[in-house]
C-alpha atoms as a PDB file:
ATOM      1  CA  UNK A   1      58.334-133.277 -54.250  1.00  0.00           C
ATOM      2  CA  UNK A   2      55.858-130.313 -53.700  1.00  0.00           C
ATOM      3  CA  UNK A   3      58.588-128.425 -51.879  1.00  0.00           C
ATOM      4  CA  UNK A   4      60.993-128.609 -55.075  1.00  0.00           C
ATOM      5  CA  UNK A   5      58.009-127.466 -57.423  1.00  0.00           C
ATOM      6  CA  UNK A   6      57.327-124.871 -54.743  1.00  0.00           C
ATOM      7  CA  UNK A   7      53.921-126.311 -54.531  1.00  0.00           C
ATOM      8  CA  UNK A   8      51.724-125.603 -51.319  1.00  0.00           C
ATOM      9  CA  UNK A   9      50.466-128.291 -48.997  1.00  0.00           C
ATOM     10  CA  UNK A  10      47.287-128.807 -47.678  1.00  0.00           C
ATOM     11  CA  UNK A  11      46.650-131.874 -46.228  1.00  0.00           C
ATOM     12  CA  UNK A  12      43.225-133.089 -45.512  1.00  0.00           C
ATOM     13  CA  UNK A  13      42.235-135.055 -42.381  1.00  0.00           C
ATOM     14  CA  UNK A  14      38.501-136.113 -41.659  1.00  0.00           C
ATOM     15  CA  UNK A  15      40.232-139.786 -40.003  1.00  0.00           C
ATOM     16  CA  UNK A  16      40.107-138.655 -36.182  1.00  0.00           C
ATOM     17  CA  UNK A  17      42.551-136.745 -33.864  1.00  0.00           C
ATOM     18  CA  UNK A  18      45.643-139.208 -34.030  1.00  0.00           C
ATOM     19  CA  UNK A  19      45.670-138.465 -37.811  1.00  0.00           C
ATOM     20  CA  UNK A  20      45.315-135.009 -37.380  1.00  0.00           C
ATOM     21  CA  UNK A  21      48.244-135.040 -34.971  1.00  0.00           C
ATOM     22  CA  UNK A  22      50.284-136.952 -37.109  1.00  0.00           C
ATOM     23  CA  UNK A  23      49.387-134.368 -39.550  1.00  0.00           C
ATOM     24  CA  UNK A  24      50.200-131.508 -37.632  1.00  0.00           C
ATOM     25  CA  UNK A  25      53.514-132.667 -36.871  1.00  0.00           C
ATOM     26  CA  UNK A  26      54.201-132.992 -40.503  1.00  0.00           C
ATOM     27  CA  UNK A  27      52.852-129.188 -41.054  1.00  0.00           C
ATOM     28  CA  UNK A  28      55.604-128.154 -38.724  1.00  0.00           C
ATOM     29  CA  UNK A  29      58.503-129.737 -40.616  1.00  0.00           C
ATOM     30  CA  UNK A  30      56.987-128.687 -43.954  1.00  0.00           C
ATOM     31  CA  UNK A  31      58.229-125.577 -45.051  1.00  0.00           C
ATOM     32  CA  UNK A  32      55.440-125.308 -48.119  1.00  0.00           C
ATOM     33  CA  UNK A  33      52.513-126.229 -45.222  1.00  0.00           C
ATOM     34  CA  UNK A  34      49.731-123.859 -46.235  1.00  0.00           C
ATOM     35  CA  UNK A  35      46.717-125.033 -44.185  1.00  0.00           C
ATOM     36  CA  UNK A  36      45.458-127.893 -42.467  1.00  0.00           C
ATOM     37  CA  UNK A  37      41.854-129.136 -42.955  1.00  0.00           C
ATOM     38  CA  UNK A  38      40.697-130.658 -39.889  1.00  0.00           C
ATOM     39  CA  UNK A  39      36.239-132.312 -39.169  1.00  0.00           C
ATOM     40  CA  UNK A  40      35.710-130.433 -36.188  1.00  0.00           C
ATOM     41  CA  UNK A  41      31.975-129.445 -35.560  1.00  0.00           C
ATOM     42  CA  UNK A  42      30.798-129.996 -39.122  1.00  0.00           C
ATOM     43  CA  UNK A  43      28.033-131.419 -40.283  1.00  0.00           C
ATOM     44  CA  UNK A  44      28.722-135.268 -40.348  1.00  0.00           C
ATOM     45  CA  UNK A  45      29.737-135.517 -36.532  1.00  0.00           C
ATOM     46  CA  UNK A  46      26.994-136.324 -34.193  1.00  0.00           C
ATOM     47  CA  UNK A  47      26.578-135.203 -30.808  1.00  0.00           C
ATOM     48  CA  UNK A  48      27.000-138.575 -30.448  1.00  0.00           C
ATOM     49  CA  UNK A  49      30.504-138.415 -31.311  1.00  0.00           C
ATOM     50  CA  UNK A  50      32.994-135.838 -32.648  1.00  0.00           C
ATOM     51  CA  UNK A  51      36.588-135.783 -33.495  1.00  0.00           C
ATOM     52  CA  UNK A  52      37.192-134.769 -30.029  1.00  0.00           C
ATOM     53  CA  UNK A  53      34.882-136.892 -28.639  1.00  0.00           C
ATOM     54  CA  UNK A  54      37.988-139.596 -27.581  1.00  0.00           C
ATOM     55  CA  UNK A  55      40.508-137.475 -26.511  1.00  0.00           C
ATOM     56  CA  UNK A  56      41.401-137.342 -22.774  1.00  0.00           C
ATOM     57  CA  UNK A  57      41.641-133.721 -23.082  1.00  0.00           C
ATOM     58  CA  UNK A  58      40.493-132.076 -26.241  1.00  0.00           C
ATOM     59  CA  UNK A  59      41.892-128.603 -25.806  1.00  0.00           C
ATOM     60  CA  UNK A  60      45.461-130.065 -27.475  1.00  0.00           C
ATOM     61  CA  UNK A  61      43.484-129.051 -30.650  1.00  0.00           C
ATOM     62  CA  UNK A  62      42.104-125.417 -29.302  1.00  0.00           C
ATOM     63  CA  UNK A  63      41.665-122.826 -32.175  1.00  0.00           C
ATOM     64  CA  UNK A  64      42.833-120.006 -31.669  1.00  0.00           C
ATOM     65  CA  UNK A  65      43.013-117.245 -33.667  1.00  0.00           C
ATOM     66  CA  UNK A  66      42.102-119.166 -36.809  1.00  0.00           C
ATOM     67  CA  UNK A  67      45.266-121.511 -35.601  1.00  0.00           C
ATOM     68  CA  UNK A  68      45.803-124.884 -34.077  1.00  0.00           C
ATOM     69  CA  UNK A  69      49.292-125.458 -31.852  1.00  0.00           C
ATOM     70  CA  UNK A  70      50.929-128.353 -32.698  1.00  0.00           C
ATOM     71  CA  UNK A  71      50.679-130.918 -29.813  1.00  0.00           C
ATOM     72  CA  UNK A  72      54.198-130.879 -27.457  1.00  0.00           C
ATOM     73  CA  UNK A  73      53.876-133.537 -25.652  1.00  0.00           C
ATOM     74  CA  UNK A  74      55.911-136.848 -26.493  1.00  0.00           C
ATOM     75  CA  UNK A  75      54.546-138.660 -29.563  1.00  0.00           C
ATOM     76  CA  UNK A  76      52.344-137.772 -31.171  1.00  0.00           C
ATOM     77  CA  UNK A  77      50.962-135.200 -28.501  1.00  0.00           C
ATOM     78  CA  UNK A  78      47.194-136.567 -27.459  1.00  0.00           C
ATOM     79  CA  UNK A  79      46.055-138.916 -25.308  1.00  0.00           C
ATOM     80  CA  UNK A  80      43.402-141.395 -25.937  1.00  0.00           C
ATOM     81  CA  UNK A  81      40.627-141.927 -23.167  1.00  0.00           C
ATOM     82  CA  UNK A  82      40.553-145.653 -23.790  1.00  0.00           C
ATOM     83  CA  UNK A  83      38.236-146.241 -21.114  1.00  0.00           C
ATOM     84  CA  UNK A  84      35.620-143.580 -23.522  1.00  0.00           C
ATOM     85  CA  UNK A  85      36.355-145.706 -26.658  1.00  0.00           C
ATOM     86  CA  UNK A  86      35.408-149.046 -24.282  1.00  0.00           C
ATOM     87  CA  UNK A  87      32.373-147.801 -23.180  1.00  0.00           C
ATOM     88  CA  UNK A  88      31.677-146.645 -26.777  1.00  0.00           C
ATOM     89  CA  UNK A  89      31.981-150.161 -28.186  1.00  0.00           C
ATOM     90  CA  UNK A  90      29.852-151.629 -26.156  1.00  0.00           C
ATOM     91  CA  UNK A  91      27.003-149.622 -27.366  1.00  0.00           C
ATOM     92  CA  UNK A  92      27.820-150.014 -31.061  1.00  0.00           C
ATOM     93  CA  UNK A  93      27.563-152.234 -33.827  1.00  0.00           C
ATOM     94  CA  UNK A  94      30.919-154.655 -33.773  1.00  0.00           C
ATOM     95  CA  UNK A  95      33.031-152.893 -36.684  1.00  0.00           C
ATOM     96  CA  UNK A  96      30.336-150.256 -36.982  1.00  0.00           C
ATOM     97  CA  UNK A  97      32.197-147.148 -37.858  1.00  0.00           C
ATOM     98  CA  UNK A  98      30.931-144.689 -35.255  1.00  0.00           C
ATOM     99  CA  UNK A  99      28.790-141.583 -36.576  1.00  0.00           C
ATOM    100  CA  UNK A 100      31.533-138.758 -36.514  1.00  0.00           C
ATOM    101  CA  UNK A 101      34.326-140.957 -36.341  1.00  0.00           C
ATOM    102  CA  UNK A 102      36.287-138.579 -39.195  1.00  0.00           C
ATOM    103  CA  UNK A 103      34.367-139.768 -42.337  1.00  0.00           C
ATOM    104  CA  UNK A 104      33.817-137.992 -44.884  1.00  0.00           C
ATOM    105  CA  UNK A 105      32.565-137.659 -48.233  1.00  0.00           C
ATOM    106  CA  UNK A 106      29.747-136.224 -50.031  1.00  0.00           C
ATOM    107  CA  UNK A 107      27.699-137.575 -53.507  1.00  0.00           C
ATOM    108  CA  UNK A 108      26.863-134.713 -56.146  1.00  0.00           C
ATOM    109  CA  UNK A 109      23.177-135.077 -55.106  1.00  0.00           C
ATOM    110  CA  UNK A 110      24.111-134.287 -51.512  1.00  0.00           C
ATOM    111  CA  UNK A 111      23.690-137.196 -49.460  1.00  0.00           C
ATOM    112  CA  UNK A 112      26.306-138.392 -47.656  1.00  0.00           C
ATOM    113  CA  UNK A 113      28.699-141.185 -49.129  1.00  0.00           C
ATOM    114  CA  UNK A 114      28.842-142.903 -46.440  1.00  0.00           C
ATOM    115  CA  UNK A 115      25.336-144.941 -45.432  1.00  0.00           C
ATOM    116  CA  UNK A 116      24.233-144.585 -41.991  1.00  0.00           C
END
């Protein structure tokens, strides 16, 4: 519907890098695709963990020049290091969302939405 208002899409993805692959697929077969906002070294990722933090090889989602390819390979075009996200659930909370794990959200005083 944005396309026949000639509206601009931007979609917004702070849910991790198989959402921002799924979204970057759809910014290649959207002719009104503007921009994609990705949560990639900002400030509610951890060094603990990051939105590439998962990824068997993170460069799928190099910038450069202020761009980000769109992943090739079949699917949706990363690979997940499962044995990463094991070893990462041992040392967590059972259905603890991990710090940097793609949320986002901010209250108008600043603090973070989501509770630590």
């Amino acid at each position: 519907m944005a396309e026949a208002y000639d509206v601009a899409v931007a979609p917004h993805c702070p849910l991790g890098p198989l959402a921002l692959a799924a979204c970057l697929q759809i910014a290649v077969a959207t002719p009104n695709f503007v921009i994609q906002e990705i949560s990639l070294g900002i400030h509610y990722n951890s060094p603990a963990a990051d939105l590439l933090t998962y990824l068997a090889d993170g460069r799928v989602f190099d910038i450069v020049g202020g761009s980000v390819a769109a992943p090739t390979a079949p699917g949706l075009g990363v690979s997940i290091d499962e044995a990463r996200v094991r070893e990462a659930a041992k040392t967590r909370t059972a259905g603890a969302i991990p710090s940097g794990a793609g949320r986002t959200g901010a209250c108008a005083n600043g603090e973070s939405a989501f509770p630590r």
